[in-house]
Protein backbone atom coordinates (compact mmCIF):
# COMPACT_ATOMS: atom_id res chain seq x y z
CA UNK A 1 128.17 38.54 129.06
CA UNK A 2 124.72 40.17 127.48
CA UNK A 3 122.18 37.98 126.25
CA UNK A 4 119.60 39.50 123.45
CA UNK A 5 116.44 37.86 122.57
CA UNK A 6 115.34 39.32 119.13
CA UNK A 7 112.03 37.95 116.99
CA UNK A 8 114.20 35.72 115.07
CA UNK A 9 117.58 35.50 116.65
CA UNK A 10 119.50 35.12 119.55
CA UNK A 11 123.01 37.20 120.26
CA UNK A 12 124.92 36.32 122.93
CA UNK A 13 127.98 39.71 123.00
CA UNK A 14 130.68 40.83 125.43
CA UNK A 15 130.58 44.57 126.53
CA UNK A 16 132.34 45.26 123.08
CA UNK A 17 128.98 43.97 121.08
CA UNK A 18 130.72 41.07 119.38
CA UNK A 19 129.13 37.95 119.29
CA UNK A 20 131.09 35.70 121.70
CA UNK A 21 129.19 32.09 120.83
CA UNK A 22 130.46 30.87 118.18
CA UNK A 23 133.98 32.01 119.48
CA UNK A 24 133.42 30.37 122.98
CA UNK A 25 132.67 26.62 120.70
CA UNK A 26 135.81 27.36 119.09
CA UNK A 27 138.37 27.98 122.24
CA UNK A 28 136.18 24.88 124.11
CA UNK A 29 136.76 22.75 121.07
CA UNK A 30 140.42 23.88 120.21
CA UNK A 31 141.01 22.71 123.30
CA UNK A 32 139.33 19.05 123.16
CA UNK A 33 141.16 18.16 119.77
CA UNK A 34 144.48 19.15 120.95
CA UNK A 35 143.56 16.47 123.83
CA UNK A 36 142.05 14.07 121.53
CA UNK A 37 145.70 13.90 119.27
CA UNK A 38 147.07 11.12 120.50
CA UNK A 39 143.95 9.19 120.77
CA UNK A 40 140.42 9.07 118.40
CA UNK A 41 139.10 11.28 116.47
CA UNK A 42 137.20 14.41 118.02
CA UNK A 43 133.38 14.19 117.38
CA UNK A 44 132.44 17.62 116.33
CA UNK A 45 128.65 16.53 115.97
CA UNK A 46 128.53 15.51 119.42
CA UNK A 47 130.41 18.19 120.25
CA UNK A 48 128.23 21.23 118.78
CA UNK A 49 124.72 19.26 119.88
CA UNK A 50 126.42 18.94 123.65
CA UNK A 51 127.20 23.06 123.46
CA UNK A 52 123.93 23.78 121.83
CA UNK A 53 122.18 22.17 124.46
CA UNK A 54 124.22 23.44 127.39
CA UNK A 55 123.77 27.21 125.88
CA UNK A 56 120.28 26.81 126.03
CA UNK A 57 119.45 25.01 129.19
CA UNK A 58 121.53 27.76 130.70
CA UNK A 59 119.77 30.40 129.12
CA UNK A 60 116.48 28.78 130.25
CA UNK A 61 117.52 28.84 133.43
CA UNK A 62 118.72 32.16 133.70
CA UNK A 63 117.12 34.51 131.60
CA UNK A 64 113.09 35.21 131.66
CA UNK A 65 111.40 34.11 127.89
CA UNK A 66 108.32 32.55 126.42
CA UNK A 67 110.54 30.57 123.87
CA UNK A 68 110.83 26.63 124.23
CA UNK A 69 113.92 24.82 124.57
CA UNK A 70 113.80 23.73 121.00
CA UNK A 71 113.12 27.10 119.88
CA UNK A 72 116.33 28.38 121.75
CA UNK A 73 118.30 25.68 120.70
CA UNK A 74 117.26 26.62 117.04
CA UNK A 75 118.24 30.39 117.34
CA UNK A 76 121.70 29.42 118.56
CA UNK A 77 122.29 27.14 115.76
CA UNK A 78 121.41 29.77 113.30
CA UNK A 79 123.79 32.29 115.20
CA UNK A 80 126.69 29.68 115.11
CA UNK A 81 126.07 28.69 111.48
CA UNK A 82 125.64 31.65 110.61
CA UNK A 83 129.27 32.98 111.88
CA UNK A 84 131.87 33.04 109.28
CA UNK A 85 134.70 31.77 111.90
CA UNK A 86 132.65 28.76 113.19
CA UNK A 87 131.44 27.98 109.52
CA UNK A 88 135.15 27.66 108.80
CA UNK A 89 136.85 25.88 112.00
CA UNK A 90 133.78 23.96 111.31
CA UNK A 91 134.74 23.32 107.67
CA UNK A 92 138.59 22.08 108.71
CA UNK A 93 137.29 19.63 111.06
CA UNK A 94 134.97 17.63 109.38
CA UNK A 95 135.22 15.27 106.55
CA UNK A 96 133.51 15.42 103.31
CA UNK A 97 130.45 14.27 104.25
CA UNK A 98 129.73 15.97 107.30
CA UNK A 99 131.26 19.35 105.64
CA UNK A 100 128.33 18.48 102.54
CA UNK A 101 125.80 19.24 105.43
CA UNK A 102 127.02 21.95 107.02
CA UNK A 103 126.62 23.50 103.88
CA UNK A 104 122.92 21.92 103.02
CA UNK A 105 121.74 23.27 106.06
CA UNK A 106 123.31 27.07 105.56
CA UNK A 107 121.94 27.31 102.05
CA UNK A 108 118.45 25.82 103.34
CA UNK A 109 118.78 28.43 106.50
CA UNK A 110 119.58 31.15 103.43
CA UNK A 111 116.35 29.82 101.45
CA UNK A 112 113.94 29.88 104.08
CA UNK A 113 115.09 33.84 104.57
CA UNK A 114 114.37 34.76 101.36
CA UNK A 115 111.34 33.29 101.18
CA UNK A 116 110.04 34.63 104.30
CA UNK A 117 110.89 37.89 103.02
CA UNK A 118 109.04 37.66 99.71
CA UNK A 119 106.07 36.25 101.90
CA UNK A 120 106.29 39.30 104.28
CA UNK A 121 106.45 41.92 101.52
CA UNK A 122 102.64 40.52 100.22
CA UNK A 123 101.57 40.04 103.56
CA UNK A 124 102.29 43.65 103.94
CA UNK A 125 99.73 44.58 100.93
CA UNK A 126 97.40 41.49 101.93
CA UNK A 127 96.92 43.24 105.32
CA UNK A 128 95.89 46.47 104.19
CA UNK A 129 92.34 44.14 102.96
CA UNK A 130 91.42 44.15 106.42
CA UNK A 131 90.94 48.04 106.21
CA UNK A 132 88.87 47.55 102.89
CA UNK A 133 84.84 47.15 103.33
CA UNK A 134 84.05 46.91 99.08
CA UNK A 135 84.36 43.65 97.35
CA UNK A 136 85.82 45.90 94.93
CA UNK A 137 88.81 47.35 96.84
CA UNK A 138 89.55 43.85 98.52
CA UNK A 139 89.57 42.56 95.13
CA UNK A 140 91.89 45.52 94.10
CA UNK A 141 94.36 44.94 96.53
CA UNK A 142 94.12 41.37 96.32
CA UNK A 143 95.19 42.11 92.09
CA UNK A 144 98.68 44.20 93.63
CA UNK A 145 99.43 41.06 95.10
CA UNK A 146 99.09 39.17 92.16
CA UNK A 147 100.78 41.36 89.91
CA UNK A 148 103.86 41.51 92.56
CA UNK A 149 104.01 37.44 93.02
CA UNK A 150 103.50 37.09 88.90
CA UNK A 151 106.34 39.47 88.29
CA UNK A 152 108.94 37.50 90.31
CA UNK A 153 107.54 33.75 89.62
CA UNK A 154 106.92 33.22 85.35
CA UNK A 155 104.34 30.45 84.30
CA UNK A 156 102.87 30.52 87.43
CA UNK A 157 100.29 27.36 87.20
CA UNK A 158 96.76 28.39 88.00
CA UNK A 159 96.49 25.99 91.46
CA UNK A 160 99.83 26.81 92.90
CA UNK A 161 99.11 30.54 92.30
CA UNK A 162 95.58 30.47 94.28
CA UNK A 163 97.50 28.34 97.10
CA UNK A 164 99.90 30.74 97.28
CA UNK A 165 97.10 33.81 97.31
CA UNK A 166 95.44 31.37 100.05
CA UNK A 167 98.38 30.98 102.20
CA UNK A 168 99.25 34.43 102.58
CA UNK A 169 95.79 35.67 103.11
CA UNK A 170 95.56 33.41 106.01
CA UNK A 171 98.94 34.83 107.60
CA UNK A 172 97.66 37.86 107.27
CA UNK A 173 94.53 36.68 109.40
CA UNK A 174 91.85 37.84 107.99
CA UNK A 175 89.07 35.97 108.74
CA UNK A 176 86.52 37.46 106.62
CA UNK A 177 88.23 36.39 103.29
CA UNK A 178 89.56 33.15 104.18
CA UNK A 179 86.12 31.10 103.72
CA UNK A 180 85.74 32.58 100.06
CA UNK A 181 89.44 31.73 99.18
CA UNK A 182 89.47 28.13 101.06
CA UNK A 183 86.24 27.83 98.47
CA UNK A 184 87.72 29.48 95.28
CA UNK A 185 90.53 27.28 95.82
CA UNK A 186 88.96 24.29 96.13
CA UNK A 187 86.71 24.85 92.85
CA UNK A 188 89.52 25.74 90.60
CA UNK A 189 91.39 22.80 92.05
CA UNK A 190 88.44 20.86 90.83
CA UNK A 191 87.95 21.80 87.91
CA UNK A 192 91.65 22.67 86.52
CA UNK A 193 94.02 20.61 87.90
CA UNK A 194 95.59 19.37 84.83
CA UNK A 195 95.54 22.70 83.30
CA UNK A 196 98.40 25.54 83.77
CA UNK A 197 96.17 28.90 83.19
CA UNK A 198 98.64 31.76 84.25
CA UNK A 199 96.85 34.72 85.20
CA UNK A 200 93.63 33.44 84.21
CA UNK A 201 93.20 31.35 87.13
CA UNK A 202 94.01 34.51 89.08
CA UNK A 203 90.62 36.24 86.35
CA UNK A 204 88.50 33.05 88.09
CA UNK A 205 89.47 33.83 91.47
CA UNK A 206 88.79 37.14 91.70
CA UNK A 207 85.33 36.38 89.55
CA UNK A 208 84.12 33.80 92.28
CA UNK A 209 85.38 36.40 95.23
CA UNK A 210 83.10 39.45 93.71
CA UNK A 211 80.05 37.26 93.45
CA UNK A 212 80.51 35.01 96.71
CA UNK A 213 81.42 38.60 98.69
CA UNK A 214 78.19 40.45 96.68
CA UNK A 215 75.81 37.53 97.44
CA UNK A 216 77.32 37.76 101.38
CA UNK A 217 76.55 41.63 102.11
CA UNK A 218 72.86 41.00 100.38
């Protein structure tokens, strides 16, 4: 068996590349409920959070990472939730309730994908700032980020749109423009937090940034 670590996810294959996690859960716990017949009923929540923690204790133990055990545990729930065959042995076995959650936490796993994409994709043009020296070419990149987040989210509201703008700058570390923005932010937050300005809380932003950047480099 071949372990992989990747960024965000953990595959654990056979020679033949398949993933062989979710499969080994299913032959374990095949097993168990054909025991557990005659007597109560198998619990599969016990079950997956015993194998989830036995998978990554072992890998822990075996295999050289920087991860934490929560960490691991995490990536091996997305792998098994993420399998089609778990997500429906999964499905047969639980009742309503339980099954209601399974599928809560694969749409929120889904979500939290797509989001990170759509945050990577402007911290990809937020980045290129750091290469910028002009208040006017940080300010021009900083407006392709604003068109790209304004075409995908309509009636953006003026404080959520400069929170956003601050967020991302500050993945994409850069020092050097986070001061400005944390203060931009907090002034329109001050004085427009009732209102819902569009784009033109986007026009104040980038007004406070040229003179706060031109009264820096003086």
């Amino acid at each position: 068996m071949k372990i992989s670590f990747f960024s965000t996810s953990i595959i654990v294959s056979d020679n033949s590349c398949h993933s062989q996690l979710a499969q080994s859960f299913i032959k374990a716990t095949e097993l168990q409920i054909v025991k557990s017949l005659s007597s109560s009923h198998l619990d599969l929540k016990l079950e997956i959070n015993q194998f989830i923690h036995f998978f990554a204790d072992l890998i822990l133990k075996f295999y050289k990472s920087t991860l934490t055990i929560d960490e691991v545990k995490m990536l091996i729930m997305d792998e098994l939730f993420g399998n089609e065959s778990f997500y429906d042995f999964v499905k047969q076995q639980y009742d309503k309730g339980l099954h209601g959650k399974i599928i809560a936490y694969r749409t929120y796993i889904q979500m939290k994908r797509r989001s990170r994409n759509k945050q990577e994709k402007a911290v990809v043009i937020l980045q290129s700032i750091v290469t910028k020296r002009s208040p006017k070419e940080k300010l021009m990149v900083l407006d392709m980020a604003a068109q790209q987040l304004t075409q995908e989210l309509k009636n953006v509201d003026a404080d959520k749109f400069n929170e956003l703008v601050f967020d991302l700058i500050v993945q994409a570390n850069i020092p050097s423009f986070v001061t400005e923005i944390k203060m931009i932010h907090h002034f329109a937050g001050e004085m427009f937090t009732s209102n819902s300005l569009g784009r033109y809380g986007y026009v104040l932003t980038s007004f406070m940034g040229v003179l706060m950047l031109i009264l820096q480099n003086q």
